[in-house]
N, C-alpha and C. Protein backbone atom coordinates (compact mmCIF):
# COMPACT_ATOMS: atom_id res chain seq x y z
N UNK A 1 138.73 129.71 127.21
CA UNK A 1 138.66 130.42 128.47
C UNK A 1 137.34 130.10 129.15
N UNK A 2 137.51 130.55 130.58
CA UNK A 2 136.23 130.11 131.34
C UNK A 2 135.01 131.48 130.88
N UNK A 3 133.92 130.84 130.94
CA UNK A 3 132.66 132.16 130.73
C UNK A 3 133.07 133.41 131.83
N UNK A 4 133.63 132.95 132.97
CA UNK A 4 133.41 133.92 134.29
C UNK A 4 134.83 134.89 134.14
N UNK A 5 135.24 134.95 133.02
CA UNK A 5 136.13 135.84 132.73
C UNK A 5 136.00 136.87 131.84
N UNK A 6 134.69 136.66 131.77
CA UNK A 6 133.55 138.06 130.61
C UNK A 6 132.35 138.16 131.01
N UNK A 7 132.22 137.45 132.36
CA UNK A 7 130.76 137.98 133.04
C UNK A 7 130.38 136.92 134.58
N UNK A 8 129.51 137.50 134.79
CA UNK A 8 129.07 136.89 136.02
C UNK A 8 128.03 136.64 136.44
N UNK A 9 127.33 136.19 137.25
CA UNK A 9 126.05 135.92 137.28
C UNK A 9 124.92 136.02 138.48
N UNK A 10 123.33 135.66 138.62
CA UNK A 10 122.93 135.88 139.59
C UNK A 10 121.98 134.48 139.40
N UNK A 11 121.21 133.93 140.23
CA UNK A 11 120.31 133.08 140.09
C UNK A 11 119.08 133.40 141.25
N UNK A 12 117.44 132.75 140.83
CA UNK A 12 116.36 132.31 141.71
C UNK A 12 116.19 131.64 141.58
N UNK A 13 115.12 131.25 142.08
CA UNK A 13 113.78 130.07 142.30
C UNK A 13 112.86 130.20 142.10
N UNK A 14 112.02 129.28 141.82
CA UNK A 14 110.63 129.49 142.08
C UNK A 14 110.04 128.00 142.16
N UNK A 15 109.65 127.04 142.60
CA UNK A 15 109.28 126.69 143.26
C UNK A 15 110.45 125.42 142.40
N UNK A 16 110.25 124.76 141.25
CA UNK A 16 111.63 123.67 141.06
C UNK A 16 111.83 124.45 139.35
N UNK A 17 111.78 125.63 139.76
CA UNK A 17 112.34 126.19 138.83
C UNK A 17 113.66 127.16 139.07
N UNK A 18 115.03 126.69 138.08
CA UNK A 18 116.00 127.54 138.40
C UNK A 18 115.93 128.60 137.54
N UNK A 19 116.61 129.99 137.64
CA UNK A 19 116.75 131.18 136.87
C UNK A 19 117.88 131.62 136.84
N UNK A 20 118.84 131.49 135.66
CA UNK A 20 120.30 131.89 136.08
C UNK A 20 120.45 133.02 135.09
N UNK A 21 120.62 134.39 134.94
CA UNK A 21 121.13 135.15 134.27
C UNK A 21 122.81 135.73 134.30
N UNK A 22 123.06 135.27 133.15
CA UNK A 22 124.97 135.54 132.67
C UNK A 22 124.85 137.06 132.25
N UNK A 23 125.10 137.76 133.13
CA UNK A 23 125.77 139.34 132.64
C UNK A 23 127.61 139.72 132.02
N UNK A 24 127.27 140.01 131.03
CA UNK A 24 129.15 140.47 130.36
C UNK A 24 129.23 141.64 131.48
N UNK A 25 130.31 141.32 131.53
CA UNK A 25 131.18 142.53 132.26
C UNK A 25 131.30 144.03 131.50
N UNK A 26 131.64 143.64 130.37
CA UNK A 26 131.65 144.40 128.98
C UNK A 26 130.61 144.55 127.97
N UNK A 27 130.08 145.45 127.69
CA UNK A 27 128.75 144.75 126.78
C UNK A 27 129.65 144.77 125.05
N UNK A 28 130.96 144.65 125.14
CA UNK A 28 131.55 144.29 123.63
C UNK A 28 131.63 142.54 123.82
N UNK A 29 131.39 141.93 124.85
CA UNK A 29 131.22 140.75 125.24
C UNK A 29 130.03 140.11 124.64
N UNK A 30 128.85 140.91 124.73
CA UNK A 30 127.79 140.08 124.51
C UNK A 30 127.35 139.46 123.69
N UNK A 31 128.23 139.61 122.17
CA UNK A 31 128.23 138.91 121.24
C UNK A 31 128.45 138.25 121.05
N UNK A 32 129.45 137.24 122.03
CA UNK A 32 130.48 136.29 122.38
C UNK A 32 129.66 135.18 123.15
N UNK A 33 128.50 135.91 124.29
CA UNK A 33 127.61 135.44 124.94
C UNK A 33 126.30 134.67 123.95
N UNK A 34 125.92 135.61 123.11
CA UNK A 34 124.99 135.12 122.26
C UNK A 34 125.44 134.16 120.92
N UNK A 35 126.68 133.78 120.78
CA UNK A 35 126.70 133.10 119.71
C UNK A 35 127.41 131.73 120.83
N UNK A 36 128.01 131.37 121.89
CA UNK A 36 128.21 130.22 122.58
C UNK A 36 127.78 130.31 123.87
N UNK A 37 126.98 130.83 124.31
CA UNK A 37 125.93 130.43 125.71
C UNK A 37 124.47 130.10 125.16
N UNK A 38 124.43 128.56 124.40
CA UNK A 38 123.07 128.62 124.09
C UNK A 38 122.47 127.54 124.91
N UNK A 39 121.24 127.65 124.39
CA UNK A 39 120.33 126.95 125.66
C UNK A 39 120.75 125.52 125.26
N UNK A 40 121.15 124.96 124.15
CA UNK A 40 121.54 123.61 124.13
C UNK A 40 122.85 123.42 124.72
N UNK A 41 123.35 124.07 124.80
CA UNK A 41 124.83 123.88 125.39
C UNK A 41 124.57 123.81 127.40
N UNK A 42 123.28 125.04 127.70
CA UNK A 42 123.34 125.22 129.13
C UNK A 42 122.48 123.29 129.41
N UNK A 43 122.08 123.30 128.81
CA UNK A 43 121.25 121.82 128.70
C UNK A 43 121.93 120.95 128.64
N UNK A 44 123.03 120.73 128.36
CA UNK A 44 124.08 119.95 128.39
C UNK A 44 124.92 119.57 129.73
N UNK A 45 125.35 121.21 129.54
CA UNK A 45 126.19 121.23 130.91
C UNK A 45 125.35 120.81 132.43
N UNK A 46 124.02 121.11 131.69
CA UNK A 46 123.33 120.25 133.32
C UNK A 46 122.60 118.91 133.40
N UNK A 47 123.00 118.11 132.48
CA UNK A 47 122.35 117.04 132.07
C UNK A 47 122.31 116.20 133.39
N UNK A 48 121.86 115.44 133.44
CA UNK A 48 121.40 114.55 134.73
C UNK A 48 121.02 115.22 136.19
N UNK A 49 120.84 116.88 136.05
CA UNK A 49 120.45 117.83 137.16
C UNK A 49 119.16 118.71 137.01
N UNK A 50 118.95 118.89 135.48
CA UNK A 50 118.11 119.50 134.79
C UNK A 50 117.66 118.95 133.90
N UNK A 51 116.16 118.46 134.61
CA UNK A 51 115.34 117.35 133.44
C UNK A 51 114.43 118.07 132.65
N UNK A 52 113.83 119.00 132.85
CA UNK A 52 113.11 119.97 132.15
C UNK A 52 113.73 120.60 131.07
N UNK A 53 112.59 121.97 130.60
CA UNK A 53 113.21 122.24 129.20
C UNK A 53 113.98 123.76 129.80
N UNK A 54 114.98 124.07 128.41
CA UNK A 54 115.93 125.02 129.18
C UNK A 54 115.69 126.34 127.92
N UNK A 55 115.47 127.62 128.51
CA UNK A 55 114.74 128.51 127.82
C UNK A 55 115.85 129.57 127.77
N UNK A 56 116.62 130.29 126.84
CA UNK A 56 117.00 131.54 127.18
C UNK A 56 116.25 132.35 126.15
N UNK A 57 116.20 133.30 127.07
CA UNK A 57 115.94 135.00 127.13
C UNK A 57 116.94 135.66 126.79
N UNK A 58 117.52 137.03 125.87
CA UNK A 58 118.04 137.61 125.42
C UNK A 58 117.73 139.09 125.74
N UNK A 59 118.70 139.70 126.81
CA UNK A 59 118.49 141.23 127.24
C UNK A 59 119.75 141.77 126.31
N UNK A 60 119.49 142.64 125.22
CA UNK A 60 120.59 143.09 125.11
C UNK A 60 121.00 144.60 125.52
N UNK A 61 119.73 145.43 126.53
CA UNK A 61 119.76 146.45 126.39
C UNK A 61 120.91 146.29 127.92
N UNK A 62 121.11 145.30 128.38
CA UNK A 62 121.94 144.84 129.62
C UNK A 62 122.94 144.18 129.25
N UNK A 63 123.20 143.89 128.13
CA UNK A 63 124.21 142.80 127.85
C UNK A 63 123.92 141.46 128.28
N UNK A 64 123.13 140.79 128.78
CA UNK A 64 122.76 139.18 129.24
C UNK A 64 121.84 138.29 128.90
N UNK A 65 121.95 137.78 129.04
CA UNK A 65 121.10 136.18 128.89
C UNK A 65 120.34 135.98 130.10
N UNK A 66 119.34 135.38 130.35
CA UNK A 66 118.73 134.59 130.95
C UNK A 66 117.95 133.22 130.79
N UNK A 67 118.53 132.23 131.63
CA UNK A 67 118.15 130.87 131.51
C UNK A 67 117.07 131.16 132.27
N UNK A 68 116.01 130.00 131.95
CA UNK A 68 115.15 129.23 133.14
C UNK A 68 114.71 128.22 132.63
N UNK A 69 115.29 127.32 133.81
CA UNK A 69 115.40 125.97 133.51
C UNK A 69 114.41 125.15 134.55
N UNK A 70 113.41 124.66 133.64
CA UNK A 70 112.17 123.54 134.03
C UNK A 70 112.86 122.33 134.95
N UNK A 71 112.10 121.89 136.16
CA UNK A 71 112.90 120.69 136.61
C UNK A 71 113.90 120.52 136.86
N UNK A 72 114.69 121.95 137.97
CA UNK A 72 115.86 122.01 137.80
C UNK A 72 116.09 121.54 139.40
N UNK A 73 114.91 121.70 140.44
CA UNK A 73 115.79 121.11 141.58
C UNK A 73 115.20 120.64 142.48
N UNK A 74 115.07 119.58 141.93
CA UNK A 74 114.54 118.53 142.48
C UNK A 74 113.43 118.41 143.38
N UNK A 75 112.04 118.84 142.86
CA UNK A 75 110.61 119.38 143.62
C UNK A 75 110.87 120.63 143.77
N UNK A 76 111.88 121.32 144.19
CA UNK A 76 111.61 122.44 144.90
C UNK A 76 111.89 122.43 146.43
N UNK A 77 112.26 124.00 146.94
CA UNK A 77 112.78 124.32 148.20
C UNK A 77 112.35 123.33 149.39
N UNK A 78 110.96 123.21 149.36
CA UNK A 78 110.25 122.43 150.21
C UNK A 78 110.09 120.79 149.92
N UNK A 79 110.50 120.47 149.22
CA UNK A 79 110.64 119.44 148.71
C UNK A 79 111.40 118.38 148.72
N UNK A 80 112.70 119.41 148.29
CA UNK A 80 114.34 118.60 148.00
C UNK A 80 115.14 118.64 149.07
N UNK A 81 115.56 117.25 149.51
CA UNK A 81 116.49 117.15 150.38
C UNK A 81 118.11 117.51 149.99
N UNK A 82 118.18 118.12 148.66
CA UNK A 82 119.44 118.88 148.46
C UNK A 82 120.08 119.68 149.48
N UNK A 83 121.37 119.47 149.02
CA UNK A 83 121.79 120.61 150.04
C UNK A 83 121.82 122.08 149.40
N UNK A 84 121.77 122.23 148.59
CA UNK A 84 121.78 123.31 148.01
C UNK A 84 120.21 123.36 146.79
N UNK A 85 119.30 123.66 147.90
CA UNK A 85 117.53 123.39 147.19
C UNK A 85 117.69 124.37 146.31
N UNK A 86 117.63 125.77 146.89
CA UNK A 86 117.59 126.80 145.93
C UNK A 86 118.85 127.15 144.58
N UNK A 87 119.45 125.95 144.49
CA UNK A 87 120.16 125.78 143.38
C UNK A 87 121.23 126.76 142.99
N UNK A 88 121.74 127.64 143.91
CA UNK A 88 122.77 128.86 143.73
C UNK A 88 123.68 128.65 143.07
N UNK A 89 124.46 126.95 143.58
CA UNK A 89 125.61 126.40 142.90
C UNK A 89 125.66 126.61 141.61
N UNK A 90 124.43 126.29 140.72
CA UNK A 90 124.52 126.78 139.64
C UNK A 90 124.77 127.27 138.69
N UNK A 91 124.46 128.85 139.27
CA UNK A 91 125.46 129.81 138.55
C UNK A 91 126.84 129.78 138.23
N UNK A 92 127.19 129.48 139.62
CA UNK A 92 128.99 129.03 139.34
C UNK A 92 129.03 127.96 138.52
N UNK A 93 128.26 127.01 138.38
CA UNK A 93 128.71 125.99 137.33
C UNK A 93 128.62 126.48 135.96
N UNK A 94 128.08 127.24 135.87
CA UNK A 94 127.43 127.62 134.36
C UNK A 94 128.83 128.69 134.18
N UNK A 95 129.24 129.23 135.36
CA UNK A 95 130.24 130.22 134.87
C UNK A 95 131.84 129.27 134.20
N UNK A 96 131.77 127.98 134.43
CA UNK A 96 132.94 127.34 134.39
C UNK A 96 132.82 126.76 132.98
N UNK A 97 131.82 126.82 132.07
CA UNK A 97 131.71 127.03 130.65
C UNK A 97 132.66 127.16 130.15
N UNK A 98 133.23 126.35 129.16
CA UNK A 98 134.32 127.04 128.29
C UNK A 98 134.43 127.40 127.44
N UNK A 99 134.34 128.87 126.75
CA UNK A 99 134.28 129.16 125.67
C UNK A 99 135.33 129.87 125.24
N UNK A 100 135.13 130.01 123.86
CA UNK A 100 136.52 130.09 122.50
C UNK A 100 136.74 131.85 123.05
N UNK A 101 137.84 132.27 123.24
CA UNK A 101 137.98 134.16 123.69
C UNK A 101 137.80 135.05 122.18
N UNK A 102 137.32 135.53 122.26
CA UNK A 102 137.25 136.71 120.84
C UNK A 102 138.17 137.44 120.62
N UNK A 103 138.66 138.14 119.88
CA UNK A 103 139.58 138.86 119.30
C UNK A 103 139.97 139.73 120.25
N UNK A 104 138.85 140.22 120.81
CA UNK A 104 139.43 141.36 122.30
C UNK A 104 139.80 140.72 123.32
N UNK A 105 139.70 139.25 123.61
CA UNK A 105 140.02 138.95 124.58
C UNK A 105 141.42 137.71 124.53
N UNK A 106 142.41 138.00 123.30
CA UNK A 106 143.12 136.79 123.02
C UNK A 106 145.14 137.64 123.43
């Protein structure tokens, strides 16, 4: 199943730094979150977009994760002739993850 069917997400910036935090919908989810949303996997899924190093953070009193990912867009707002500088797309990409559904969710 896709990630965005047990949570959703928000993202920033800061200058070519992205910040994407995955919230469960459910916090019986977040266990699901912490054993296949890892930072080698989010490192993966952004390979040739995200050259830097990729860090998660672990909220569990929220149920979520948070990435922040080094070198993620290209200089930065002022910088990148992206069309999408502040890197929003992101999140949605990260939500299209596919991971294995857990017992509550099969």
């Amino acid at each position: 199943m896709k990630l965005r069917e047990i949570a959703h997400s928000r993202t920033g910036d800061k200058g070519n730094i992205s910040n994407i935090s995955v919230i469960a919908y459910d916090a019986r989810h977040y266990r699901l979150l912490l054993e296949q949303v890892t930072s080698a996997r989010v490192r993966a899924l952004f390979a040739g977009v995200v050259e830097g190093e990729v860090v998660r953070y672990e909220l569990p009193n929220i149920s979520a994760l948070n990435f922040v990912m080094g070198q993620a867009l290209g200089g930065g707002v002022t910088r990148s002739l992206a069309l999408d500088a502040h890197g929003k797309s992101l999140s949605s990409a990260l939500l299209d993850l596919e991971i294995e559904a857990g017992p509550d969710n099969k």
